[in-house]
C-alpha atoms as a PDB file:
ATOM      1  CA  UNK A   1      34.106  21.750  -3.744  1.00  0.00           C
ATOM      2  CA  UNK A   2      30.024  21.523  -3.813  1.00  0.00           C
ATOM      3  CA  UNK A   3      28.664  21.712  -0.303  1.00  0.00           C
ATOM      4  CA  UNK A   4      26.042  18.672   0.673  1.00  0.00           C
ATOM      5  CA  UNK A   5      23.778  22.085   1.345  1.00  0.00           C
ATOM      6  CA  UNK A   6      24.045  23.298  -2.381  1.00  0.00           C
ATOM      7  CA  UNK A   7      23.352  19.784  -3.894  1.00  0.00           C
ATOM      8  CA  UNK A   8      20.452  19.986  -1.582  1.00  0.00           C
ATOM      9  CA  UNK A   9      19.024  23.302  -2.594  1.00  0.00           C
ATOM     10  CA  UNK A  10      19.693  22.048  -6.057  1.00  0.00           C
ATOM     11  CA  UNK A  11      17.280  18.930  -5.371  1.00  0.00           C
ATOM     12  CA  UNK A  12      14.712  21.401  -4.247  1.00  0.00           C
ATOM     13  CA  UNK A  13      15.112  23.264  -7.293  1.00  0.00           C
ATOM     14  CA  UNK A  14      14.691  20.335  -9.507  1.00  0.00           C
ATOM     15  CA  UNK A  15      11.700  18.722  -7.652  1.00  0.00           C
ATOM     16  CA  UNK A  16      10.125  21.766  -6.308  1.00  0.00           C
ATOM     17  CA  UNK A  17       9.572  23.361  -3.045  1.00  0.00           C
ATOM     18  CA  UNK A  18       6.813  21.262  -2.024  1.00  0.00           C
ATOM     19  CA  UNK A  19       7.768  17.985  -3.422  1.00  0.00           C
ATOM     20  CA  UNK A  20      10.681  18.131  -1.485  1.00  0.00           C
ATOM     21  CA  UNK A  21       8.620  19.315   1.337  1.00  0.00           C
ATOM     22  CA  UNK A  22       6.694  16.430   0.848  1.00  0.00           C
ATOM     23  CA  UNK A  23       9.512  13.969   0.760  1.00  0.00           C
ATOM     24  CA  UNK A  24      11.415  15.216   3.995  1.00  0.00           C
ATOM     25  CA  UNK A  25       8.215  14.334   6.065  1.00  0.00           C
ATOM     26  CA  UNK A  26       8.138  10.588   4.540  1.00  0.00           C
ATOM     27  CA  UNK A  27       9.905   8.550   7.324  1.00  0.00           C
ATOM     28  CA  UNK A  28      13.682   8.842   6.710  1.00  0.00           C
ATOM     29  CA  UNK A  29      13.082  11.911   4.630  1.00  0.00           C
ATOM     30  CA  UNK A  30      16.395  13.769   5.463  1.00  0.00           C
ATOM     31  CA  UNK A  31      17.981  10.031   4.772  1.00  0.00           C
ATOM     32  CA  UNK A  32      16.498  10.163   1.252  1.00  0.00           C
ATOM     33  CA  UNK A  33      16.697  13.711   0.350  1.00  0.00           C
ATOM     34  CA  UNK A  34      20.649  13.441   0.898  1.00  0.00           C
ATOM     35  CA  UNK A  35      20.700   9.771  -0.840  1.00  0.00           C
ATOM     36  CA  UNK A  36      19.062  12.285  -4.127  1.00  0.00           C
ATOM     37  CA  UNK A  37      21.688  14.742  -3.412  1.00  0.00           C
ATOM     38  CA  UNK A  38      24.004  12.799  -3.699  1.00  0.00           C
ATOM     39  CA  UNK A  39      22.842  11.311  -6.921  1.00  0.00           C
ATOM     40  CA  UNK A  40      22.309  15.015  -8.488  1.00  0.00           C
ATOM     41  CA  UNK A  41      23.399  14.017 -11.632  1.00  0.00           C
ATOM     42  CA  UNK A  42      20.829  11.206 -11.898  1.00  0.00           C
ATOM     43  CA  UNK A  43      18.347  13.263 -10.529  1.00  0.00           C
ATOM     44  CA  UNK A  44      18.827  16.190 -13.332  1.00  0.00           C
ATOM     45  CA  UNK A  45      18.810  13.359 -15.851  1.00  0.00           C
ATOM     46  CA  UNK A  46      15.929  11.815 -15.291  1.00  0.00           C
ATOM     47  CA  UNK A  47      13.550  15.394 -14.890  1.00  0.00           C
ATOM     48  CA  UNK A  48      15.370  16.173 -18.187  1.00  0.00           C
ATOM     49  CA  UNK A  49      13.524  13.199 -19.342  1.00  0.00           C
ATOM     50  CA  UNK A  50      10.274  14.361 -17.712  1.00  0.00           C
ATOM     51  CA  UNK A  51      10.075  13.017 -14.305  1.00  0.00           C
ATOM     52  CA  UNK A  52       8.812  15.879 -11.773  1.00  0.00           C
ATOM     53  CA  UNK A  53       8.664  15.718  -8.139  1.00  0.00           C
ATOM     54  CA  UNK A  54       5.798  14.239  -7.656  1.00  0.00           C
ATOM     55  CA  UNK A  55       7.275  11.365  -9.390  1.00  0.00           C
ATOM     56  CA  UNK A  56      10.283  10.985  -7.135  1.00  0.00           C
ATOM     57  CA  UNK A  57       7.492  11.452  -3.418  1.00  0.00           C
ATOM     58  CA  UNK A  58       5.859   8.722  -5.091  1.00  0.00           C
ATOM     59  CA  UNK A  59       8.819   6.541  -5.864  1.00  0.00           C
ATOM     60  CA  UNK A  60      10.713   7.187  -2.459  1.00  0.00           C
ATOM     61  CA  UNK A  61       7.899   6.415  -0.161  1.00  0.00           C
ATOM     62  CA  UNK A  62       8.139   2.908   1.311  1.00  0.00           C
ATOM     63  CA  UNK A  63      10.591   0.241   1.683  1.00  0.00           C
ATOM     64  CA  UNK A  64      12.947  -0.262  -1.162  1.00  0.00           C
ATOM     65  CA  UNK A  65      13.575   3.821  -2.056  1.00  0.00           C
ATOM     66  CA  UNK A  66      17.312   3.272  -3.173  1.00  0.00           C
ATOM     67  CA  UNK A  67      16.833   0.030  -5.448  1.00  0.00           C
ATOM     68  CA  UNK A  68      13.783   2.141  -6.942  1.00  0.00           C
ATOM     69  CA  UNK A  69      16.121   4.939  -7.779  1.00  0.00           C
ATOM     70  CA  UNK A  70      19.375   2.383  -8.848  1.00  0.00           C
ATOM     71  CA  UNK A  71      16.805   0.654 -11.335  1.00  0.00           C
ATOM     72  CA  UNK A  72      15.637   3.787 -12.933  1.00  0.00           C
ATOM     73  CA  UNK A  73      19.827   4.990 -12.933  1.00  0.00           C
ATOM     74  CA  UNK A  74      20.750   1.908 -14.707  1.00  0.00           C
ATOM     75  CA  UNK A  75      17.338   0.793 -16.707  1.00  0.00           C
ATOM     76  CA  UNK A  76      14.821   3.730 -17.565  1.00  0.00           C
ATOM     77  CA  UNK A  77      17.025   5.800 -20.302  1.00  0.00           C
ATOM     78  CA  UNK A  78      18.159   2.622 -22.593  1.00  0.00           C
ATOM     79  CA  UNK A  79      14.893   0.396 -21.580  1.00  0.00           C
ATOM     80  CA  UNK A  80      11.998   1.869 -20.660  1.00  0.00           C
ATOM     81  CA  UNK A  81      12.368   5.558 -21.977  1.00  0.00           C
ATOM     82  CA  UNK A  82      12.323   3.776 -25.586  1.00  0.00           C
ATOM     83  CA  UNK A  83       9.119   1.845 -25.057  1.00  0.00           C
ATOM     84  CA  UNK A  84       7.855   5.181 -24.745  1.00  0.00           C
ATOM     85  CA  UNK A  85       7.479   5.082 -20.619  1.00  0.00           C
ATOM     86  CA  UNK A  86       7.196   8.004 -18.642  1.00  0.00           C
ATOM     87  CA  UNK A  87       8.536   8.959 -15.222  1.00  0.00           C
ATOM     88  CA  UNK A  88       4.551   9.085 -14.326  1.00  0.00           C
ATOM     89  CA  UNK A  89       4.421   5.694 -15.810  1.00  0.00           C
ATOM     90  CA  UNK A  90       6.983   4.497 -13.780  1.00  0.00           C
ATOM     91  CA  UNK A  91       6.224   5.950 -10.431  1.00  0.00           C
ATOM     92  CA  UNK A  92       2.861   4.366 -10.611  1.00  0.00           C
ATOM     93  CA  UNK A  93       4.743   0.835 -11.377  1.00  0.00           C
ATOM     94  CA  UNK A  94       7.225   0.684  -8.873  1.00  0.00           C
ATOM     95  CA  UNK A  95       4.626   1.748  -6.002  1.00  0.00           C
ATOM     96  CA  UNK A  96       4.123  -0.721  -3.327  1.00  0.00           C
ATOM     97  CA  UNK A  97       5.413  -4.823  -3.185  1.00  0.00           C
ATOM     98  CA  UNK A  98       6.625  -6.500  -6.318  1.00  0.00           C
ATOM     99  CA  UNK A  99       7.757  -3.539  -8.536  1.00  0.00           C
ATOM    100  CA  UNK A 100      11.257  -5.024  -9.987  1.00  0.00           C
ATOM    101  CA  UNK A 101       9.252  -7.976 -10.967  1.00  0.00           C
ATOM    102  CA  UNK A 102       6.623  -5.792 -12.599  1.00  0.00           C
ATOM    103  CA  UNK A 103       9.282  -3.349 -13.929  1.00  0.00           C
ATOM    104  CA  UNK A 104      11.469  -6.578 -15.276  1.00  0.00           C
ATOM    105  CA  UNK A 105       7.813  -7.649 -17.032  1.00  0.00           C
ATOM    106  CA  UNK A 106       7.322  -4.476 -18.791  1.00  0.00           C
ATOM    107  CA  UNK A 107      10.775  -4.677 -20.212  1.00  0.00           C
ATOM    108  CA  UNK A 108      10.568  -8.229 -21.528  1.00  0.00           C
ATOM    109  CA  UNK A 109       7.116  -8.628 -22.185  1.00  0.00           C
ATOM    110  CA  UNK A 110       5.074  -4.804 -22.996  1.00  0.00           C
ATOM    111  CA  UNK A 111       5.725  -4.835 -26.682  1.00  0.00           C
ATOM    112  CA  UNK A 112       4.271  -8.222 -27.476  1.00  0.00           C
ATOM    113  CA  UNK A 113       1.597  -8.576 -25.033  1.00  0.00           C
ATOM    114  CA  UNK A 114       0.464  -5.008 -24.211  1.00  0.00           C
ATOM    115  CA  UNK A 115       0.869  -3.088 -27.286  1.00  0.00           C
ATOM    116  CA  UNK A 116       0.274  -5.724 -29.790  1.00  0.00           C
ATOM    117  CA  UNK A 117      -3.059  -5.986 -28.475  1.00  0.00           C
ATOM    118  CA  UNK A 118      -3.276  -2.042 -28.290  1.00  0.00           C
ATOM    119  CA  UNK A 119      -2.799  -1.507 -24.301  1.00  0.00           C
ATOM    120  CA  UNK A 120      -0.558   2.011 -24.218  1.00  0.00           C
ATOM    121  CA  UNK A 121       1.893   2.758 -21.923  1.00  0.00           C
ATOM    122  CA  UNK A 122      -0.360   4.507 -19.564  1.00  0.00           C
ATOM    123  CA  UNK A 123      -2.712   1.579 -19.577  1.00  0.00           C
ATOM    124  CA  UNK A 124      -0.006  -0.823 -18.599  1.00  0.00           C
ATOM    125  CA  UNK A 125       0.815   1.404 -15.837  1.00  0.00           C
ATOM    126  CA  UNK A 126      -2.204   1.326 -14.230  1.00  0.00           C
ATOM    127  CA  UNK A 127      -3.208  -2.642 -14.622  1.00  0.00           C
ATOM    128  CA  UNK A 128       0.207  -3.454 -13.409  1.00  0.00           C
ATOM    129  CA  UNK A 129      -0.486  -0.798 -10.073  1.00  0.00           C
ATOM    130  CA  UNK A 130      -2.389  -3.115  -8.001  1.00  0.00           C
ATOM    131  CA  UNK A 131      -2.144  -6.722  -6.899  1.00  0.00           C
ATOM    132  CA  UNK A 132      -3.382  -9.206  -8.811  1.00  0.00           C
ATOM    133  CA  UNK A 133      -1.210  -7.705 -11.858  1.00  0.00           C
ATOM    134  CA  UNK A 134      -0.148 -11.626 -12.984  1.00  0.00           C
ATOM    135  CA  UNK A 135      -4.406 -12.590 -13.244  1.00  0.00           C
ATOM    136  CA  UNK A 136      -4.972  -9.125 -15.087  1.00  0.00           C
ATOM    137  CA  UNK A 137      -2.443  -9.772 -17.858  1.00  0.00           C
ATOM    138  CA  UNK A 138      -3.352 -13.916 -17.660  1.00  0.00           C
ATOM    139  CA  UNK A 139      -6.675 -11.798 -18.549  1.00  0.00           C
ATOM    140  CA  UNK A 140      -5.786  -9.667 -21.002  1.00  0.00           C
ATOM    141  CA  UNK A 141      -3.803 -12.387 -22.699  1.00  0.00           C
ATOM    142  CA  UNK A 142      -6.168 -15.135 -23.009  1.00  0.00           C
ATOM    143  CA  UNK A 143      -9.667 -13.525 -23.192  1.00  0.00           C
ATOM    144  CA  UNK A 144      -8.949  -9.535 -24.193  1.00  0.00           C
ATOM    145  CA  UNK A 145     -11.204  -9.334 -27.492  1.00  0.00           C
ATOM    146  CA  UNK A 146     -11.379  -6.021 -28.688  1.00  0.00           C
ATOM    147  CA  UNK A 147     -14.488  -6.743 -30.008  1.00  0.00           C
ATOM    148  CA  UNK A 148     -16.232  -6.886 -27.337  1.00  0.00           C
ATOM    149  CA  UNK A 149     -14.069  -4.403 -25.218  1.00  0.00           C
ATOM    150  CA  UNK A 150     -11.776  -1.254 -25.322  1.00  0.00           C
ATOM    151  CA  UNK A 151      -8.515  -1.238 -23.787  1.00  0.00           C
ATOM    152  CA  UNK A 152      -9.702   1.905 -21.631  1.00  0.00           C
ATOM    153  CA  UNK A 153     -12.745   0.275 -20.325  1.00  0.00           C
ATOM    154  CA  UNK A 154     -10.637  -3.143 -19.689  1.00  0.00           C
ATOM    155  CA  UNK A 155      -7.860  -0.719 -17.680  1.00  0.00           C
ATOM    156  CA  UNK A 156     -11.345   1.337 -15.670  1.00  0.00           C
ATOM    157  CA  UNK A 157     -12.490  -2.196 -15.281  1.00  0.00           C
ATOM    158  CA  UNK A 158      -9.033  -3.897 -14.123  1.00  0.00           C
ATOM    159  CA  UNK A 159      -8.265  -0.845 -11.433  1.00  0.00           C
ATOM    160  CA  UNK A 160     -11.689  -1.863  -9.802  1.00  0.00           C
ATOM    161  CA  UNK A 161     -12.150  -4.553  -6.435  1.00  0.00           C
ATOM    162  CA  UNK A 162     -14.226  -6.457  -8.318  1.00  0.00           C
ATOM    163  CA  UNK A 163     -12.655  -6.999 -11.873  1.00  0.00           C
ATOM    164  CA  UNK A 164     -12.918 -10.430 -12.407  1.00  0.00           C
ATOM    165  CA  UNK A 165     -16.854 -10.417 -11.684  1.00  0.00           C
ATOM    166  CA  UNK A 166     -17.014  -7.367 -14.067  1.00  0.00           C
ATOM    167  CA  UNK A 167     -14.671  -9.373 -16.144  1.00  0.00           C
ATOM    168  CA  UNK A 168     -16.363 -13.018 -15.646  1.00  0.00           C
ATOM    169  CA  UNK A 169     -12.881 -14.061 -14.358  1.00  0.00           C
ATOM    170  CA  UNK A 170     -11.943 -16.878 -12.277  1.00  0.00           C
ATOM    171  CA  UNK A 171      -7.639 -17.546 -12.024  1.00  0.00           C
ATOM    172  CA  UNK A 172      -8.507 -21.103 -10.607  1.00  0.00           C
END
C-alpha cells in the first residue's frame, strides 16, 4: 500500500524542493499539497507534458485551486495541449478571477481569432492575464491591422494600465 508520506515525497520530487516549499506556505498549503498527492498520477502526467513547479505555485494560489487542477485533469491533454498550449501558458491563464471563462474562450475561440490573425500561444496568454481580457480581444478583433502593428508590440501594449490610450481605445 503507498503511504500518503511517499506520494508526498513523490510530489516534491516532481515539482521540486522549493516549489513545494513554496506551495506549503500558500494558505492551506498542507490542504493542497495532499489534494496533489493524491492526484499523483495527474500530477506526473501533466510535468510529462512540461508543466514544472512553478506552474502548479502559480495555479494553486487563490480561491478555486481544485477546479484549476480538475480542468487541466479533464481538458489540457485532448484540448489545449493540441493548440499547442503550455503548462506556462496555462498557469498564466487561470491566475486570478474569471479563468474557466478565459480557459473555455481559448478552447472555442484561439484558432480563429488569435492565430488567424498571427497572435501565438504565448501572446494569448498574456492578453488574456489581466482584466479587461473581453475589450483586448473586442480590440484585437475589430481594429488589429498588422500593418500598422506587430502582435508582440499589441501583447507589450495590451499588458500595460493604459492600453486603450496607447491603443486609441474606447469599449463604450
Amino acid at each position: 500500500m503507498v503511504t500518503l508520506e511517499y506520494r508526498i515525497s513523490r510530489v516534491e520530487f516532481l515539482l521540486g524542493e522549493e516549489q513545494t516549499l513554496d506551495i506549503w506556505s500558500q494558505s492551506f498549503g498542507e490542504e493542497k499539497i495532499c489534494y496533489l498527492a493524491q492526484k499523483i498520477s495527474l500530477l506526473e502526467a501533466l510535468v510529462s507534458d512540461g508543466f514544472n513547479g512553478s506552474h502548479f505555485a502559480q495555479i494553486v494560489v487563490g480561491a478555486g485551486w481544485k477546479e484549476k487542477l480538475d480542468y487541466a485533469e479533464s481538458k489540457y491533454e485532448s484540448l489545449l495541449k493540441p493548440m499547442g498550449f503550455t503548462g506556462y501558458h496555462f498557469a498564466q491563464i487561470v491566475v486570478g478571477a474569471g479563468w474557466k471563462e478565459k480557459l473555455d474562450w481559448v478552447v472555442e475561440n484561439y484558432e480563429h481569432v488569435m492565430k488567424l490573425k498571427g497572435f501565438n500561444q504565448s501572446q494569448t496568454a498574456k492578453i488574456l492575464r489581466n482584466k479587461g481580457w473581453k475589450d483586448k480581444i473586442r480590440w484585437i478583433e475589430d481594429y488589429f491591422d498588422p500593418n500598422k502593428y506587430s502582435t508582440a508590440n499589441v501583447t507589450n501594449l495590451m499588458q500595460k494600465k493604459d492600453w486603450e490610450q496607447r491603443l486609441r481605445y474606447s469599449a463604450a
